[in-house]
Protein backbone atom coordinates (compact mmCIF):
# COMPACT_ATOMS: atom_id res chain seq x y z
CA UNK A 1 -4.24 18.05 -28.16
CA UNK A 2 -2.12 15.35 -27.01
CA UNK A 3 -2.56 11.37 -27.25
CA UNK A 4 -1.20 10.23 -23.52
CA UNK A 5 -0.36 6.24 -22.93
CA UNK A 6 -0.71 5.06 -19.37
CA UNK A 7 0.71 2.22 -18.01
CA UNK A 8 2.02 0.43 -14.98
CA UNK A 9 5.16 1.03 -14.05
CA UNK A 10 6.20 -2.13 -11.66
CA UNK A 11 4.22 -5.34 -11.73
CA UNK A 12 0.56 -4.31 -11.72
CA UNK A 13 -1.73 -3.19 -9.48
CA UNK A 14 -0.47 0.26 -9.14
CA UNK A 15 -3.01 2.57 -8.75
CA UNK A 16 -3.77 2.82 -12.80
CA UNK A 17 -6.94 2.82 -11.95
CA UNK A 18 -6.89 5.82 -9.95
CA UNK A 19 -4.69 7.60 -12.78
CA UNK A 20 -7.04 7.19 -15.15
CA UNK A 21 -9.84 9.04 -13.54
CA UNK A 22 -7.60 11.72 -12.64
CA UNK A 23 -7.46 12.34 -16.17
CA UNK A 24 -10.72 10.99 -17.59
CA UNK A 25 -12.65 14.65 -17.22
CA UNK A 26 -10.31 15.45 -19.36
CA UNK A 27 -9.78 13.91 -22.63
CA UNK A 28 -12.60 12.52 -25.11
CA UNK A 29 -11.41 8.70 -25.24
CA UNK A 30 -10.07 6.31 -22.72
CA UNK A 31 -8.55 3.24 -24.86
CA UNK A 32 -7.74 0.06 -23.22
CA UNK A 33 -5.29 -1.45 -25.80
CA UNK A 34 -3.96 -5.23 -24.27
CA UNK A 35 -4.83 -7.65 -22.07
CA UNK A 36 -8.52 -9.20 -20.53
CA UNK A 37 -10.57 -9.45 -17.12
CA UNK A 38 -6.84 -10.81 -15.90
CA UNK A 39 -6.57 -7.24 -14.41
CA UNK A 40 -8.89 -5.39 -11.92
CA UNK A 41 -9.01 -1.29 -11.24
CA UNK A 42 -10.00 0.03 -8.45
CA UNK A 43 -11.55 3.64 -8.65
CA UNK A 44 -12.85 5.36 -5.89
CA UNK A 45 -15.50 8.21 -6.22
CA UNK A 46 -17.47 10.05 -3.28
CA UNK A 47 -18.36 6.80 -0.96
CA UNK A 48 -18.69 4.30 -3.93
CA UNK A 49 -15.75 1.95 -4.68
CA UNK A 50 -16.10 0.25 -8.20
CA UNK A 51 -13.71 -2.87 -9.62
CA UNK A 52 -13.36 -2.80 -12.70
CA UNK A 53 -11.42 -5.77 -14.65
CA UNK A 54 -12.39 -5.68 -18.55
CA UNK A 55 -13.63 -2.47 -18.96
CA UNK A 56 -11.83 0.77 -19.43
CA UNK A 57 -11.66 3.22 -15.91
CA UNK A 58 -12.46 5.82 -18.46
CA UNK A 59 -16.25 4.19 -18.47
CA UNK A 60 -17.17 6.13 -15.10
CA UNK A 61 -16.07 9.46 -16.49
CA UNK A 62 -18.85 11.78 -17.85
CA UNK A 63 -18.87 12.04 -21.31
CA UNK A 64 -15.85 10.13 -21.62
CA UNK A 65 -16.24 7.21 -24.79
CA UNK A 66 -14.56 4.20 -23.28
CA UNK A 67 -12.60 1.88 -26.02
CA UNK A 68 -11.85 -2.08 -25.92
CA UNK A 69 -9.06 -1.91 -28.29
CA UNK A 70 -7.75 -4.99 -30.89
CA UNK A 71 -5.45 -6.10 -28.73
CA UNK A 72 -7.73 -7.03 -26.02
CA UNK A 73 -9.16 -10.54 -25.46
CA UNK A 74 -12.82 -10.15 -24.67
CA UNK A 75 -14.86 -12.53 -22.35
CA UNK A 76 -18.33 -11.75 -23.61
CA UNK A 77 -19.87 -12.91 -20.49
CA UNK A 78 -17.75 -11.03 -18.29
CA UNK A 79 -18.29 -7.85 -20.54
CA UNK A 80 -21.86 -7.85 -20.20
CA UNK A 81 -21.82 -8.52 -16.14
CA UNK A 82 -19.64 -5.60 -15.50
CA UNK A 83 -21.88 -3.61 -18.14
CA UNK A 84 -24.66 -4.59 -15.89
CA UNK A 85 -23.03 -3.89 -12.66
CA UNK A 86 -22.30 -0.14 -13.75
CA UNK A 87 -25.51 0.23 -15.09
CA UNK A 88 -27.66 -1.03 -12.12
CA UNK A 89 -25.66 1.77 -10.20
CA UNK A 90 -26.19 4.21 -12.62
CA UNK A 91 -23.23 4.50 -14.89
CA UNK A 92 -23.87 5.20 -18.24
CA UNK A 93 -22.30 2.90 -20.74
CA UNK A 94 -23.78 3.64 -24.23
CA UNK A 95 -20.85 5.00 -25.14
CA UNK A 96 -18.72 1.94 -25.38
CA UNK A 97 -17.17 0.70 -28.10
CA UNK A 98 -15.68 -2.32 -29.05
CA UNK A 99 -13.09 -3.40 -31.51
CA UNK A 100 -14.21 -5.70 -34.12
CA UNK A 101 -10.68 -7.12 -34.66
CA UNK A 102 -10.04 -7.85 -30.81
CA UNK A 103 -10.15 -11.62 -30.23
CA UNK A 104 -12.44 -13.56 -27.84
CA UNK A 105 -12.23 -15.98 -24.87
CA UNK A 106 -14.49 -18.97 -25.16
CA UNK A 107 -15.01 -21.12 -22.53
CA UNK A 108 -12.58 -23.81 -23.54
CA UNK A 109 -10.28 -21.20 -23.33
CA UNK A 110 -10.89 -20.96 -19.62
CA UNK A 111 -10.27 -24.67 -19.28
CA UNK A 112 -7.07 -24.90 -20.79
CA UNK A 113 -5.99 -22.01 -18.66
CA UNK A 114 -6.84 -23.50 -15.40
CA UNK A 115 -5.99 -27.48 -16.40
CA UNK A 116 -2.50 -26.14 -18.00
CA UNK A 117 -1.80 -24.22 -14.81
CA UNK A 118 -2.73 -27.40 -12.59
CA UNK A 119 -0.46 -29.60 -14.86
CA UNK A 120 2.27 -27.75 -14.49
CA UNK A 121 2.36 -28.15 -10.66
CA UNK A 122 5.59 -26.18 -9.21
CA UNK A 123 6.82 -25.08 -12.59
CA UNK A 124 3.14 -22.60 -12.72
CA UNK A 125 3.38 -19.46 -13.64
CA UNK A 126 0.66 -18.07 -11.29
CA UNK A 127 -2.29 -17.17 -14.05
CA UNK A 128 -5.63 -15.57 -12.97
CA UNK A 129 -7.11 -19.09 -14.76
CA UNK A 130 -9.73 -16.42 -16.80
CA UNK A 131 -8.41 -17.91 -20.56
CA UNK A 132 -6.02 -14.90 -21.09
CA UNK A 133 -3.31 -17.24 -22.45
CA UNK A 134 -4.77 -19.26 -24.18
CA UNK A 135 -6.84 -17.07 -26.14
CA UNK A 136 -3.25 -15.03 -27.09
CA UNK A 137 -1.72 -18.60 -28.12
CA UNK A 138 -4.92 -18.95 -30.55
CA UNK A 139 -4.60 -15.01 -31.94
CA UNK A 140 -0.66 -16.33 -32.60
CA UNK A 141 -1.16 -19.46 -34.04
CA UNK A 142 -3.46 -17.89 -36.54
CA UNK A 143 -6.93 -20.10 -35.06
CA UNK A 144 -8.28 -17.54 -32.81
CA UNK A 145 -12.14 -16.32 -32.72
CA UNK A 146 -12.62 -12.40 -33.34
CA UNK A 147 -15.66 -10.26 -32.52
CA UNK A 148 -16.67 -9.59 -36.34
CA UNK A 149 -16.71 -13.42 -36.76
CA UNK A 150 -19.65 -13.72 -34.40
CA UNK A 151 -21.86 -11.89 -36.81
CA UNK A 152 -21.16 -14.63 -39.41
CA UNK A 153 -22.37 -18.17 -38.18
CA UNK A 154 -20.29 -20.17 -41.19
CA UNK A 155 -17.45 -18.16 -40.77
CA UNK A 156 -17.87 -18.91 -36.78
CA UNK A 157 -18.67 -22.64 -36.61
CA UNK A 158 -15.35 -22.99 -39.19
CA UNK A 159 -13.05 -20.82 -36.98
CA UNK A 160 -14.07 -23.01 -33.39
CA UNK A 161 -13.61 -26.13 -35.36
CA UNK A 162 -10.19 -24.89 -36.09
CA UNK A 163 -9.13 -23.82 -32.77
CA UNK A 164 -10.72 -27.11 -31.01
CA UNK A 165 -9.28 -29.47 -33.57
CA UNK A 166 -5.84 -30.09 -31.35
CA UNK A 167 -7.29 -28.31 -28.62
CA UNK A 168 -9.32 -31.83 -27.89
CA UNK A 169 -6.84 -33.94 -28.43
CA UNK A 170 -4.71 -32.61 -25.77
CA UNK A 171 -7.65 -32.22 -23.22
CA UNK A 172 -8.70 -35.73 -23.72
CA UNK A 173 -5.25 -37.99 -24.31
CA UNK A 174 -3.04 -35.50 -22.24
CA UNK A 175 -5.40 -33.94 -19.25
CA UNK A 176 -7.83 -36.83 -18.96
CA UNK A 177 -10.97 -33.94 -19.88
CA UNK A 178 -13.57 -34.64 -22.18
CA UNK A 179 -13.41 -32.89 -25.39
CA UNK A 180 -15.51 -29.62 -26.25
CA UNK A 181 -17.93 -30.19 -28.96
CA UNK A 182 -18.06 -27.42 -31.47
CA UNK A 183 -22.19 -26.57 -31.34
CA UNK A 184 -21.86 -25.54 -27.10
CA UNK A 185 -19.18 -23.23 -28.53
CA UNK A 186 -21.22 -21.96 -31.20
CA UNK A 187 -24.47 -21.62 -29.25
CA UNK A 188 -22.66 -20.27 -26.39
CA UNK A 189 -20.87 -17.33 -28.60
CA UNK A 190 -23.97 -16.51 -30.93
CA UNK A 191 -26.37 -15.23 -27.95
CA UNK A 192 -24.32 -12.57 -27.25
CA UNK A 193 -24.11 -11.64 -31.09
CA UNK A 194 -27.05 -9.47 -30.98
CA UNK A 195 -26.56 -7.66 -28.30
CA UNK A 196 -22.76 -7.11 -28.92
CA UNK A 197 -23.40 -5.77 -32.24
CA UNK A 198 -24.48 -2.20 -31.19
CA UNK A 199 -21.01 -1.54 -29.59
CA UNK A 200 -18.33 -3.00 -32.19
CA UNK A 201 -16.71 -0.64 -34.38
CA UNK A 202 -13.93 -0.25 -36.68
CA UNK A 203 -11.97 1.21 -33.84
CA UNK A 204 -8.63 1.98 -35.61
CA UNK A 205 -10.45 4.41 -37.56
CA UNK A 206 -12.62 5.89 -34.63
CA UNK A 207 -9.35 6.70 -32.73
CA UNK A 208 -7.08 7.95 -36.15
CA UNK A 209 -10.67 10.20 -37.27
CA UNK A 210 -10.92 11.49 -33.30
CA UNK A 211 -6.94 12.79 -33.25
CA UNK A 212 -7.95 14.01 -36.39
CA UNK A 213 -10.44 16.38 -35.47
CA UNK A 214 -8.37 17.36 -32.15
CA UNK A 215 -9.67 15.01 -29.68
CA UNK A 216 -7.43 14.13 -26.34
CA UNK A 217 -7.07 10.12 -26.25
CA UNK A 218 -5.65 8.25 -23.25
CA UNK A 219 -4.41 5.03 -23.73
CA UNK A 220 -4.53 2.50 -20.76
CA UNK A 221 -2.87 -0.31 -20.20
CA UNK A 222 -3.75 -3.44 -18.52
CA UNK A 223 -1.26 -5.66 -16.36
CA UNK A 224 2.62 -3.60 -16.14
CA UNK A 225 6.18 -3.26 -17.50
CA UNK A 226 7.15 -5.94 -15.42
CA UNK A 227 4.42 -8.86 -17.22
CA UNK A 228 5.39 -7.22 -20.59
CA UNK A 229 5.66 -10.28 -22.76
CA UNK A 230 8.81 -9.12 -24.05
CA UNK A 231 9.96 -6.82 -21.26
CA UNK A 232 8.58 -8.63 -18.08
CA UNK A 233 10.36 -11.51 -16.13
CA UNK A 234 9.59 -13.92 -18.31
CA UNK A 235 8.11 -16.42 -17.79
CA UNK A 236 6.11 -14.86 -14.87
CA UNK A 237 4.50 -12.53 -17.04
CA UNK A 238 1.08 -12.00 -18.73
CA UNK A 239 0.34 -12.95 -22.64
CA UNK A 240 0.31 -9.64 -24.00
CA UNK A 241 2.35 -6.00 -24.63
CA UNK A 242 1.76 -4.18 -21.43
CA UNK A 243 4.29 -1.37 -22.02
CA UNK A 244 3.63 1.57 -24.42
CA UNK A 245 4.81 0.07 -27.22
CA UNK A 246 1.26 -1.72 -27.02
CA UNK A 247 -0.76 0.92 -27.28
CA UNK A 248 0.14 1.59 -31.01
CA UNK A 249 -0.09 -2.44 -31.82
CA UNK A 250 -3.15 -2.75 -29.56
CA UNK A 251 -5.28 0.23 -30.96
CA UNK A 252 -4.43 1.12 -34.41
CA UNK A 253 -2.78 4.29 -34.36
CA UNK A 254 1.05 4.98 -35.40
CA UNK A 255 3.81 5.57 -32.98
CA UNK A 256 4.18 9.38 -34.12
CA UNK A 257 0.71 9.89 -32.51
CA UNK A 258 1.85 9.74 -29.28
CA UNK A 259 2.53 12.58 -26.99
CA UNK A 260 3.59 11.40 -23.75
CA UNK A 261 3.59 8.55 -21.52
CA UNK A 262 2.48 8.20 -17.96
CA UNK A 263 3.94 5.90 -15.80
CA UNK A 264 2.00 4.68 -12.35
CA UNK A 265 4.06 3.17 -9.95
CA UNK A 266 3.46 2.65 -6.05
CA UNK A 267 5.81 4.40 -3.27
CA UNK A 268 6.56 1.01 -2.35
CA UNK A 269 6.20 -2.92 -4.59
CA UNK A 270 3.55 -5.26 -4.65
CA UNK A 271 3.11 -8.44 -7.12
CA UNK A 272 0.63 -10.86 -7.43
CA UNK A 273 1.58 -14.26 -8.74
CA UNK A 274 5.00 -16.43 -9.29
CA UNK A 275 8.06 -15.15 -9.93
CA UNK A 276 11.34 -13.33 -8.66
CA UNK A 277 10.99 -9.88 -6.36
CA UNK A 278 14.00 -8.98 -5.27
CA UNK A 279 12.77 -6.18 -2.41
CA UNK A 280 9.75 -8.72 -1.14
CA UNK A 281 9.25 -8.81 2.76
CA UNK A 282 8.92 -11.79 4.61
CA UNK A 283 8.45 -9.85 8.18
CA UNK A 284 6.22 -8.41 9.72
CA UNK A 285 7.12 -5.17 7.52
CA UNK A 286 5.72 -6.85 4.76
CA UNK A 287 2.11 -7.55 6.35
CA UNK A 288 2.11 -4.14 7.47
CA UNK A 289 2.35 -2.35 3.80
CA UNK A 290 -0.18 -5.45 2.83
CA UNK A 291 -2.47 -4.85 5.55
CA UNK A 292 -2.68 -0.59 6.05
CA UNK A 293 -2.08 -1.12 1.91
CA UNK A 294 -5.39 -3.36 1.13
CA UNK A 295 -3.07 -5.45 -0.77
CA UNK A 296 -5.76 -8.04 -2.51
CA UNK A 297 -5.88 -8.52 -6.23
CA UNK A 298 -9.07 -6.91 -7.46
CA UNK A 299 -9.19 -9.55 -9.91
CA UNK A 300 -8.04 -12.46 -8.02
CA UNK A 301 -8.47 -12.05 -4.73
CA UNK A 302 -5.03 -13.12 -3.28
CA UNK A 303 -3.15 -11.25 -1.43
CA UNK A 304 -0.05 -9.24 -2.69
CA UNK A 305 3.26 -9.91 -2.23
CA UNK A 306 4.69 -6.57 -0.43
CA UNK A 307 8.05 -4.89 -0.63
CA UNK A 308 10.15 -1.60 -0.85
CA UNK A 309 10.51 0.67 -3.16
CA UNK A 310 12.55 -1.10 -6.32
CA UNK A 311 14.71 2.41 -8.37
CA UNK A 312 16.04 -0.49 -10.44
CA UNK A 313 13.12 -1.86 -11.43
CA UNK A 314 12.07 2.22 -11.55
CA UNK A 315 14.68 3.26 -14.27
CA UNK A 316 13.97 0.01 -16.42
CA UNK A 317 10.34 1.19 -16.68
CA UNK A 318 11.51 4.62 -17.36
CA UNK A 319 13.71 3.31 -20.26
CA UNK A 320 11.27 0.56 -22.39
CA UNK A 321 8.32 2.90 -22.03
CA UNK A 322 10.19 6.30 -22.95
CA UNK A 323 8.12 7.56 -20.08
CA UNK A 324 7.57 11.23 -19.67
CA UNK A 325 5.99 11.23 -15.82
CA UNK A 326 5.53 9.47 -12.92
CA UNK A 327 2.36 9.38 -11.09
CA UNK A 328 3.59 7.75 -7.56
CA UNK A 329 0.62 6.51 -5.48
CA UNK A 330 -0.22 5.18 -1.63
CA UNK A 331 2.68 7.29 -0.41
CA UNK A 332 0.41 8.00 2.78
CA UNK A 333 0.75 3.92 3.35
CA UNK A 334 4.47 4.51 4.38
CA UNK A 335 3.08 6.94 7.20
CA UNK A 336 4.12 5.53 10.68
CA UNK A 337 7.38 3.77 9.76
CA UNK A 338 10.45 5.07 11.17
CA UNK A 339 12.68 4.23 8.49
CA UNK A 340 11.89 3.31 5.04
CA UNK A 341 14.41 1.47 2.56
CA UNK A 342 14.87 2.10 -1.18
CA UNK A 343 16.71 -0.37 -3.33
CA UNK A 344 18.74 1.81 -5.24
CA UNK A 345 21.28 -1.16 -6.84
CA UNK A 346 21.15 -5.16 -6.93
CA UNK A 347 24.00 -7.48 -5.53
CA UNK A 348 24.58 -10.69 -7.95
CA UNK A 349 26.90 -12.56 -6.66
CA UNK A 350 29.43 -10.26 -5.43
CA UNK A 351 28.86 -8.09 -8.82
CA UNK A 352 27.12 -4.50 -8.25
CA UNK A 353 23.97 -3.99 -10.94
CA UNK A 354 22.82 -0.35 -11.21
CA UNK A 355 20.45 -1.58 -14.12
CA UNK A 356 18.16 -4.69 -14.44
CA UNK A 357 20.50 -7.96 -15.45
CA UNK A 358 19.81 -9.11 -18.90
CA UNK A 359 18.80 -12.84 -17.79
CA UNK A 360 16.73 -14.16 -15.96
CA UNK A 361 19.66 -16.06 -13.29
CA UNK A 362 20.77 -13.33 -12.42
CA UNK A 363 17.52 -11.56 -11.50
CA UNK A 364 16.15 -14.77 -9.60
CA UNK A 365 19.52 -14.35 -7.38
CA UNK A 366 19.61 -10.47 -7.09
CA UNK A 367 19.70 -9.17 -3.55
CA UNK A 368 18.63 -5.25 -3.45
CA UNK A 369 21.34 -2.54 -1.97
CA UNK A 370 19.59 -0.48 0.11
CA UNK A 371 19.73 3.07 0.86
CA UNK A 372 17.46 3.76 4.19
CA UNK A 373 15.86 7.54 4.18
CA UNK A 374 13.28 8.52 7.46
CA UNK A 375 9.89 8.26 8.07
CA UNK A 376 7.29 10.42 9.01
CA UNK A 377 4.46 10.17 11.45
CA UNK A 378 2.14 13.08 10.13
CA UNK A 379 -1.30 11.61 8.47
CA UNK A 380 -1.09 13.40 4.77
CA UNK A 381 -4.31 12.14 3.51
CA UNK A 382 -5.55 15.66 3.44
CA UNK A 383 -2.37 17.37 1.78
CA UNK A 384 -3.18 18.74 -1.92
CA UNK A 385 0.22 20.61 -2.74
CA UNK A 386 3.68 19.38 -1.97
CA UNK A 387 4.02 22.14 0.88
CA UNK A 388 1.32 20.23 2.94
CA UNK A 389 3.39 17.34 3.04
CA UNK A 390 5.66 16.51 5.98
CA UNK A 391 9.84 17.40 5.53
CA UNK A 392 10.34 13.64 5.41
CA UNK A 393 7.66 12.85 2.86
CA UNK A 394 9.20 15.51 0.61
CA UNK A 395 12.41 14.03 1.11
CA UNK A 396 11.53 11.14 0.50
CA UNK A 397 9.67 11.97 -2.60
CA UNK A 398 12.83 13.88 -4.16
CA UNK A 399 14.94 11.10 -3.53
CA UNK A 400 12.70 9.03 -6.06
CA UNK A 401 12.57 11.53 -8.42
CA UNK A 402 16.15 11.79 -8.11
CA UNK A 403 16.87 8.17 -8.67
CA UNK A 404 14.05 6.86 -11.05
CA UNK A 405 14.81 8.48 -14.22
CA UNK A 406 11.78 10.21 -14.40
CA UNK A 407 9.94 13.52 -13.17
CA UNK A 408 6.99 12.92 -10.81
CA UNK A 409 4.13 14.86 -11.64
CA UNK A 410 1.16 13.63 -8.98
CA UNK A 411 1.26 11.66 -5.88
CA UNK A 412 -1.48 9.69 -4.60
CA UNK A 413 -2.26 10.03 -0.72
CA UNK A 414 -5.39 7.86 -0.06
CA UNK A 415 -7.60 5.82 -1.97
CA UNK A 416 -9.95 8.74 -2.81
CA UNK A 417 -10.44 10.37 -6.48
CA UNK A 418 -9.25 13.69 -4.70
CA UNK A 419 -6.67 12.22 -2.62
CA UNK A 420 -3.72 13.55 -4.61
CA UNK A 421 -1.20 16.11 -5.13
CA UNK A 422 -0.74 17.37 -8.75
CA UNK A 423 2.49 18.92 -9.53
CA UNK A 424 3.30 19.07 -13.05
CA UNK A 425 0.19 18.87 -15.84
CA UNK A 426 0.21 15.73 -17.34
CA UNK A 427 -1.69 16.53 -20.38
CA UNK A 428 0.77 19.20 -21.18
């Protein structure tokens, strides 16, 4: 039975969510493996909408064991309110498990986030302010907090004196804040302890033991290629491994483990945040696909920054992920247009790039080449095979396939779980 790594294929907010369900009623573990509550998923079932942000999708899927991985950072507080939320509507979340080894967010870490951001004035980098940097910085610099170390109160008070030692310094003489004293820290982290304890496990060895025995895992990442640390448009990006490469760092198991890898990418771009988009609409184009879209972070609440479909950006993904599909969702948002555009190529200066540029200039100044292909005004929210959609919307579909890199094996057309067409099994 296969191990399956799913992850975003543009800049976030893709539709992951979504994914994940599709497959959730079928495999035993859904793993988140990087990132925080910097992310949100939206997941549809029946008439109820849930928003996820911490938590793995996989958590709303029956008999599914949901997984917070190592290389998550874990806001306690937020973990237990979205625990609350599902439970108050009748989720069941005793299954959960927690890595011992993932690091935490702490308050302070919060405060740097959103003091750092404000400091930094037009040079920001557009961060959720939730302590998702910062609390990376301290796993790196080797004075970060981790879940097992709130069962030991020595071990603890010695591990926030070491991450607030230059911390203060830097909010008091630098950002005019007064300093964080160690015993709110402590106090603040050991109430949880008790209740936490139940759910943290050695999770390298739950996952390794569970492919083992034959189980199916799906690995889900938070954030996108394109806020990769190492992959993403740096410095716009987020603080951790968001391509598939993370899910073996982030959860324990080896690289020879995995099976295939999903990519989820819209039929159009959104991004949330600073940074270069080459395809982004400024017309009224653009508030169209952000309005008939629902284009709001889940997490964040701002509104998305809307453009067309990016094959460069598409092939990139296809590449650093070694990505086996393509699940391609809110096609049925393009319904109504008369023409829609696909950047197929970027213009730098007078110089033709088929692939991404290799620095960040030339990114910042690429203008997309466009090839335009036609709309269609059919509604498709009720199609289920690739017959049922309209000539155009087939076209239109090929043509990505075609110029992507990739095979597309399901495509989303409405917000519901059964608003999609499969067309190739993805946990073949």
């Amino acid at each position: 039975m296969p191990a399956v790594v799913l992850v975003g294929a543009q800049w976030g907010d893709e539709g992951k969510g979504k994914a994940t369900d599709l497959l959730g009623s079928r495999v035993d573990y859904v793993v988140k493996f990087n990132g925080g509550n910097n992310a949100g998923h939206t997941v549809v079932i029946g008439d109820e909408k849930y928003a996820l942000h911490l938590l793995p999708s996989g958590i709303l899927s029956p008999g599914v064991i949901p997984v917070i991985g190592n290389g998550v950072v874990v806001d306690i507080e937020v973990l237990f309110q979205e625990l609350e939320m599902l439970s108050s509507r009748g989720v069941d979340v005793s299954k959960l498990l927690v890595s011992s080894q993932a690091h935490v967010i702490a308050s302070f870490h919060r405060t740097l986030d959103k003091v750092t951001e404000r400091f930094l004035g037009q040079r920001r980098i557009g961060t959720t302010g939730r302590g998702i940097g910062p609390s990376y910085a301290d796993k790196i610099n080797r004075v970060g907090i981790r879940i097992a170390d709130l069962f030991d109160p020595k071990i603890l008070r010695a591990k926030i004196e070491g991450s607030l030692d230059q911390k203060n310094h830097l909010l008091v003489k630098v950002y005019n804040r007064r300093a964080v004293e160690v015993d709110a820290v402590l106090e603040e982290l050991l109430a949880y302890a008790d209740r936490l304890r139940p759910m943290v496990a050695n999770t390298p060895l739950v996952l390794n033991n569970a492919l083992d025995e034959g189980k199916t895992l799906l690995f889900e990442a938070g954030q996108a290629t394109m806020l990769d640390i190492d992959h993403g448009t740096y410095p716009f990006v987020t603080s951790s491994s968001a391509t598939a490469g993370g899910a073996v760092i982030g959860s324990g198991i080896g690289p020879t483990r995995i099976d295939s890898v999903i990519g989820v990418i819209k039929a159009y771009t959104t991004r949330v945040g600073e940074g270069p988009f080459p395809t982004e609409l400024f017309d009224e184009t653009g508030v169209y696909l952000q309005t008939k879209g629902g284009e709001v972070g889940v997490t964040t609440g701002r509104a998305r920054r809307c453009g067309w479909y990016d094959a460069v950006i598409a092939r990139y993904a296809s590449r650093i992920n070694g990505l086996t599909d393509l699940v391609v969702t809110k096609l049925d948002v393009l319904t109504g247009l008369e023409k829609i555009p696909v950047c197929v190529a970027y213009n730098v200066d007078g110089q033709r790039f088929d692939e991404m540029p290799d620095n960040q200039s030339d990114f910042h100044h690429a203008v997309p080449i466009y090839d335009e292909l036609p709309g269609w005004e059919e509604d498709i929210s009720a199609a289920r095979t690739l017959a049922d959609l309209p000539a155009n919307a087939r076209s239109y579909m090929q043509f990505l396939e075609d110029i992507s890199g990739c095979r597309i094996s399901a495509i989303g057309v409405g917000p519901a779980r059964n608003e999609i067409i499969p067309i190739h099994n993805l946990l073949s």
